[in-house]
N, C-alpha and C. Protein backbone atom coordinates (compact mmCIF):
# COMPACT_ATOMS: atom_id res chain seq x y z
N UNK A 1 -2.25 -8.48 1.29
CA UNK A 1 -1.32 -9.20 2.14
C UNK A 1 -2.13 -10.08 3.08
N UNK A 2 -1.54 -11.21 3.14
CA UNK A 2 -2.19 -12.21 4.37
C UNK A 2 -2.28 -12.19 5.60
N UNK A 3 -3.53 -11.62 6.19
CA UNK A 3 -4.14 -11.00 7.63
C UNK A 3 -3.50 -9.89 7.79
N UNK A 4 -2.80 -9.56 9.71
CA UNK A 4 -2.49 -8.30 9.90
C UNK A 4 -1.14 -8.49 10.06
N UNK A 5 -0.65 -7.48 9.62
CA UNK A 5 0.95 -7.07 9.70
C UNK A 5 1.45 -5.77 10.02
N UNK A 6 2.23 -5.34 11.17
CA UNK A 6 2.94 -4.21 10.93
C UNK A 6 4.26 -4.02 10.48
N UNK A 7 4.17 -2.87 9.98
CA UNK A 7 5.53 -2.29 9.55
C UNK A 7 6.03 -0.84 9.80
N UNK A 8 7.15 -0.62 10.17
CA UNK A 8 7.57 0.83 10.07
C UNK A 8 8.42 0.83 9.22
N UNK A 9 8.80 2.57 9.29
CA UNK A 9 10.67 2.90 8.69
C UNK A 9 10.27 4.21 9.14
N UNK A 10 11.51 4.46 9.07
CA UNK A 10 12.03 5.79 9.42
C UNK A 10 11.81 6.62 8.11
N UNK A 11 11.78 7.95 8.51
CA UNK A 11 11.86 9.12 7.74
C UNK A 11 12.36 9.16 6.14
N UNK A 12 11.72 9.18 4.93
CA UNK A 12 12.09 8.88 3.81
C UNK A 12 11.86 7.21 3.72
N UNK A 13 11.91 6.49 3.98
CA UNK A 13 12.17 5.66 3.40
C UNK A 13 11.43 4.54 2.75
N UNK A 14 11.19 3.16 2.57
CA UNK A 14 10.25 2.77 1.46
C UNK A 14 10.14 1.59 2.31
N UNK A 15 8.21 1.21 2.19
CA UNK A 15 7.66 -0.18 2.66
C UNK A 15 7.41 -0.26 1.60
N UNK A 16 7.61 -1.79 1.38
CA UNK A 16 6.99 -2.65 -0.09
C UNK A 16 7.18 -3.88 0.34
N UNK A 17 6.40 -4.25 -0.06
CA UNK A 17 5.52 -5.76 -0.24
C UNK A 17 5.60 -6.49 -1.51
N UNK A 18 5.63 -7.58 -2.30
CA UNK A 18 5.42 -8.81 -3.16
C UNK A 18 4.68 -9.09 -2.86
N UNK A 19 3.81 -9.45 -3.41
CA UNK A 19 2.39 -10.48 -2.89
C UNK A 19 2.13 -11.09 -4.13
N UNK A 20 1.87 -13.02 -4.37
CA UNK A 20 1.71 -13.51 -4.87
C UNK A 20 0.17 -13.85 -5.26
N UNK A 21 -0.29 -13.45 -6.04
CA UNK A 21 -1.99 -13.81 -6.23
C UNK A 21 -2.14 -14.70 -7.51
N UNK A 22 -3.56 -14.54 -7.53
CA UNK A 22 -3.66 -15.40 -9.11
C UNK A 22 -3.93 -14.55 -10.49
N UNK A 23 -3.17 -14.96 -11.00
CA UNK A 23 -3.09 -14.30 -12.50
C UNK A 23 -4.72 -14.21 -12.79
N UNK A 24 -5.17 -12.95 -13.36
CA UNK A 24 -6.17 -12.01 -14.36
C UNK A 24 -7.21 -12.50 -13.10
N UNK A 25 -7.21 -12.19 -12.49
CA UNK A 25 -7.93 -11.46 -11.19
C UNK A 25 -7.80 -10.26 -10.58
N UNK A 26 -9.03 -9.70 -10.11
CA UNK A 26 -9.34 -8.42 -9.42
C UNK A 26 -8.60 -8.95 -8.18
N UNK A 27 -8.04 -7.23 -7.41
CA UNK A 27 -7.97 -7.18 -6.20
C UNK A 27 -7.60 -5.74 -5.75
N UNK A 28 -8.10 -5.84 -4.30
CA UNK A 28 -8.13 -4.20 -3.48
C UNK A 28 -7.48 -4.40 -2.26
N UNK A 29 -7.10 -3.23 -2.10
CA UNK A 29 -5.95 -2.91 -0.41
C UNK A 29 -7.02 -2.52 0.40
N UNK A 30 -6.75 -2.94 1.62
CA UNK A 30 -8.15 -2.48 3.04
C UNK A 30 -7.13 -2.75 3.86
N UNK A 31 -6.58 -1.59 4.09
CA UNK A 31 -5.46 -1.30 5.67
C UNK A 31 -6.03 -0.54 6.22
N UNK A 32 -5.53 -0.59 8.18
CA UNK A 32 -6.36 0.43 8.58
C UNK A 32 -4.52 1.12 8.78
N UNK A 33 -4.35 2.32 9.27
CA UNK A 33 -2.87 2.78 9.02
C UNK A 33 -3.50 4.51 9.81
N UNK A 34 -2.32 4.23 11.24
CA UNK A 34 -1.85 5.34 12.05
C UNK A 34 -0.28 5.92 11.21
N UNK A 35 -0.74 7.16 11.06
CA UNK A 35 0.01 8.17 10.76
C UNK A 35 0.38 9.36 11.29
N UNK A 36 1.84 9.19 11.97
CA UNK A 36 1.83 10.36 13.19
C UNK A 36 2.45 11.42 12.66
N UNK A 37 2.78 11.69 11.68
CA UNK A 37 3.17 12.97 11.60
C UNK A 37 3.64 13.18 9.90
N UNK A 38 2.73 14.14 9.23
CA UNK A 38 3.54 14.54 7.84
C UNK A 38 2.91 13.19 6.60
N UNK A 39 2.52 13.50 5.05
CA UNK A 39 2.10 12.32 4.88
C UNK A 39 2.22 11.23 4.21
N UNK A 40 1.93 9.82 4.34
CA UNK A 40 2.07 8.64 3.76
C UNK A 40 1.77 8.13 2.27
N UNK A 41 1.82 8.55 1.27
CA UNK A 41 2.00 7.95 0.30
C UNK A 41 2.01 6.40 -0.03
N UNK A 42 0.66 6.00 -0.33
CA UNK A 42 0.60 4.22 -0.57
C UNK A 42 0.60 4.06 -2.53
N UNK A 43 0.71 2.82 -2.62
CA UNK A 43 0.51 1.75 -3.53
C UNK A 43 0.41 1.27 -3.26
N UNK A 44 -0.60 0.03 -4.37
CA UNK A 44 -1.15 -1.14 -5.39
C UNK A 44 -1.06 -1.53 -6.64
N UNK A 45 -0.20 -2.51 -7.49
CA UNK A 45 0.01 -2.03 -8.13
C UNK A 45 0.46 -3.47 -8.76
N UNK A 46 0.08 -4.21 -10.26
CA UNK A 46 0.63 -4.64 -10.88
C UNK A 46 1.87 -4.28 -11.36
N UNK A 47 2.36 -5.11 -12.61
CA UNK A 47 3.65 -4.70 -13.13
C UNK A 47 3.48 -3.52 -13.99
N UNK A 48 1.99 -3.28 -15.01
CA UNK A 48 1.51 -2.18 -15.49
C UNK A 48 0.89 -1.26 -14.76
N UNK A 49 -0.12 -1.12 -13.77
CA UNK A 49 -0.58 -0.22 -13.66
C UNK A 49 -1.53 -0.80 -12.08
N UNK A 50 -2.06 0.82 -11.87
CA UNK A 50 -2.37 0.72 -9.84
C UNK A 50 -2.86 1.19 -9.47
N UNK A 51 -3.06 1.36 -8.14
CA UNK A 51 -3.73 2.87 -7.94
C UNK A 51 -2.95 2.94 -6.60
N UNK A 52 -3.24 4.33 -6.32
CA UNK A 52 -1.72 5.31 -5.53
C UNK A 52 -2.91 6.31 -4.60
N UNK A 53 -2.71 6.59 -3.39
CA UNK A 53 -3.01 7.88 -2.49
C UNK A 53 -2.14 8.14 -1.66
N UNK A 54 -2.62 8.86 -0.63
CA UNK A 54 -1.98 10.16 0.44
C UNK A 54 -3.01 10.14 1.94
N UNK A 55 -2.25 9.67 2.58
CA UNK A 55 -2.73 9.30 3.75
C UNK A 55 -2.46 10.79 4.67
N UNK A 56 -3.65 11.51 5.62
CA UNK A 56 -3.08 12.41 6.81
C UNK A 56 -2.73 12.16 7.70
N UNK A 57 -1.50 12.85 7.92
CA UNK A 57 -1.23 12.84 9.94
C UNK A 57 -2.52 12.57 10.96
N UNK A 58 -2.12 12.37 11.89
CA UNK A 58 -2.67 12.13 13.08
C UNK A 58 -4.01 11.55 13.31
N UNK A 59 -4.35 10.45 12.64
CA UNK A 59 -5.43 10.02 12.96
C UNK A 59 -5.26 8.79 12.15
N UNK A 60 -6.34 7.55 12.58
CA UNK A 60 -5.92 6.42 12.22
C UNK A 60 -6.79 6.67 10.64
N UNK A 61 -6.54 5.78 9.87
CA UNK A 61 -6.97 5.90 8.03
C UNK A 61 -7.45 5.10 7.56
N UNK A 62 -8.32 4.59 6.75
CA UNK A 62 -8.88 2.66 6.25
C UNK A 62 -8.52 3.72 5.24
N UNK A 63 -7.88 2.92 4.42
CA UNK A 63 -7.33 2.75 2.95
C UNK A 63 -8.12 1.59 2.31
N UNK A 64 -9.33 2.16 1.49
CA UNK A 64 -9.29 1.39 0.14
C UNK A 64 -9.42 1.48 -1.42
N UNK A 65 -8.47 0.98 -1.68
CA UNK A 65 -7.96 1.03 -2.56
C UNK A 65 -8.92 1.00 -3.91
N UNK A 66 -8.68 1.51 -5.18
CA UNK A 66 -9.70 1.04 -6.55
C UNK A 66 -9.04 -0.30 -6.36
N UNK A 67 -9.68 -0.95 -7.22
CA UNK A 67 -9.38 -2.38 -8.42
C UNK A 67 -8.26 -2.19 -9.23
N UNK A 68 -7.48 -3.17 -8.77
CA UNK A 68 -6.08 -3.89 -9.43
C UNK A 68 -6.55 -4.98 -9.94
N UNK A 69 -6.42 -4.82 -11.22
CA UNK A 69 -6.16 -6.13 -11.99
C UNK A 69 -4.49 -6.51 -11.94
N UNK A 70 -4.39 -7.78 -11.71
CA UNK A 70 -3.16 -8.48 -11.86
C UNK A 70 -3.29 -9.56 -13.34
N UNK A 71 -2.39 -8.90 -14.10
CA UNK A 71 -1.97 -10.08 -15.35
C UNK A 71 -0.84 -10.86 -14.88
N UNK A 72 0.04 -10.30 -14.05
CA UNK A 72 1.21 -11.45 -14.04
C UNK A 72 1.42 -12.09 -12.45
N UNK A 73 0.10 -12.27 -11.82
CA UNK A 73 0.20 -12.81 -11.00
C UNK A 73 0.93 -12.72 -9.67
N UNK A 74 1.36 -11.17 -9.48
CA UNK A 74 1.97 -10.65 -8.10
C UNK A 74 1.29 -8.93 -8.57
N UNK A 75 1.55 -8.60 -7.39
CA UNK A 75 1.44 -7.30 -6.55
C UNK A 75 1.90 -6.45 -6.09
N UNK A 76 2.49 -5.84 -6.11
CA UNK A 76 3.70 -4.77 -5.24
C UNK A 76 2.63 -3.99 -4.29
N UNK A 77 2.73 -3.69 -3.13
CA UNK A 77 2.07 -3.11 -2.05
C UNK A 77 3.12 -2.11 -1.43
N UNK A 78 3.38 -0.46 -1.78
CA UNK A 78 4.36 -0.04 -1.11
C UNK A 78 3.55 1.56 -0.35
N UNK A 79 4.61 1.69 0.67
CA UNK A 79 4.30 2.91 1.83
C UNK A 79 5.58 3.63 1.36
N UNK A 80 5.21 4.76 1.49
CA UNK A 80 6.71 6.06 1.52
C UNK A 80 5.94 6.70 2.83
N UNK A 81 6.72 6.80 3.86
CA UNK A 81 6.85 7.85 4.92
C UNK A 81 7.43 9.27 4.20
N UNK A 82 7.09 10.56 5.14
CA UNK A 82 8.08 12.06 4.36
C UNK A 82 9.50 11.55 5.04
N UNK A 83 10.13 12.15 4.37
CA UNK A 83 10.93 12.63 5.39
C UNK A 83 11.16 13.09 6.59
N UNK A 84 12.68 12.99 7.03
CA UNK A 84 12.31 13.35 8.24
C UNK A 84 12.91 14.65 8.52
């Protein structure tokens, strides 16, 4: 995603992102991400395939990500909070 951005949601529910890149190119996620309680579940992720972790409570996190190849030229970038 282009520079810094925040986002929340509430309990359960889903961050996702589109991101437009260039077709059959590499690319990696580098967020830094406070997590206050219970844990975060990320994606990266072409239309085939991604890579996925699990973020802990209470402390801030750099997320990075493996290598995404993009064939069709976008990205999906999504957060699941737990429930609440």
């Amino acid at each position: 995603m282009p520079g810094a951005q925040a986002m929340s949601a509430l309990g359960g529910g889903r961050l996702w992102q589109r991101v437009q890149v260039q077709p059959r190119r590499r690319y990696l996620l580098d967020a830094r991400v406070n997590v206050m309680r219970g844990l975060v579940n990320w994606s990266i992720a072409d239309a085939e395939r991604g890579a996925m972790g699990t973020i802990e409570p209470e402390r801030i996190s750099e997320v990075i990500s493996d290598v995404v190849a993009s064939q069709s030229g976008y990205l999906a970038v999504g957060w699941r909070p737990p429930s609440a």
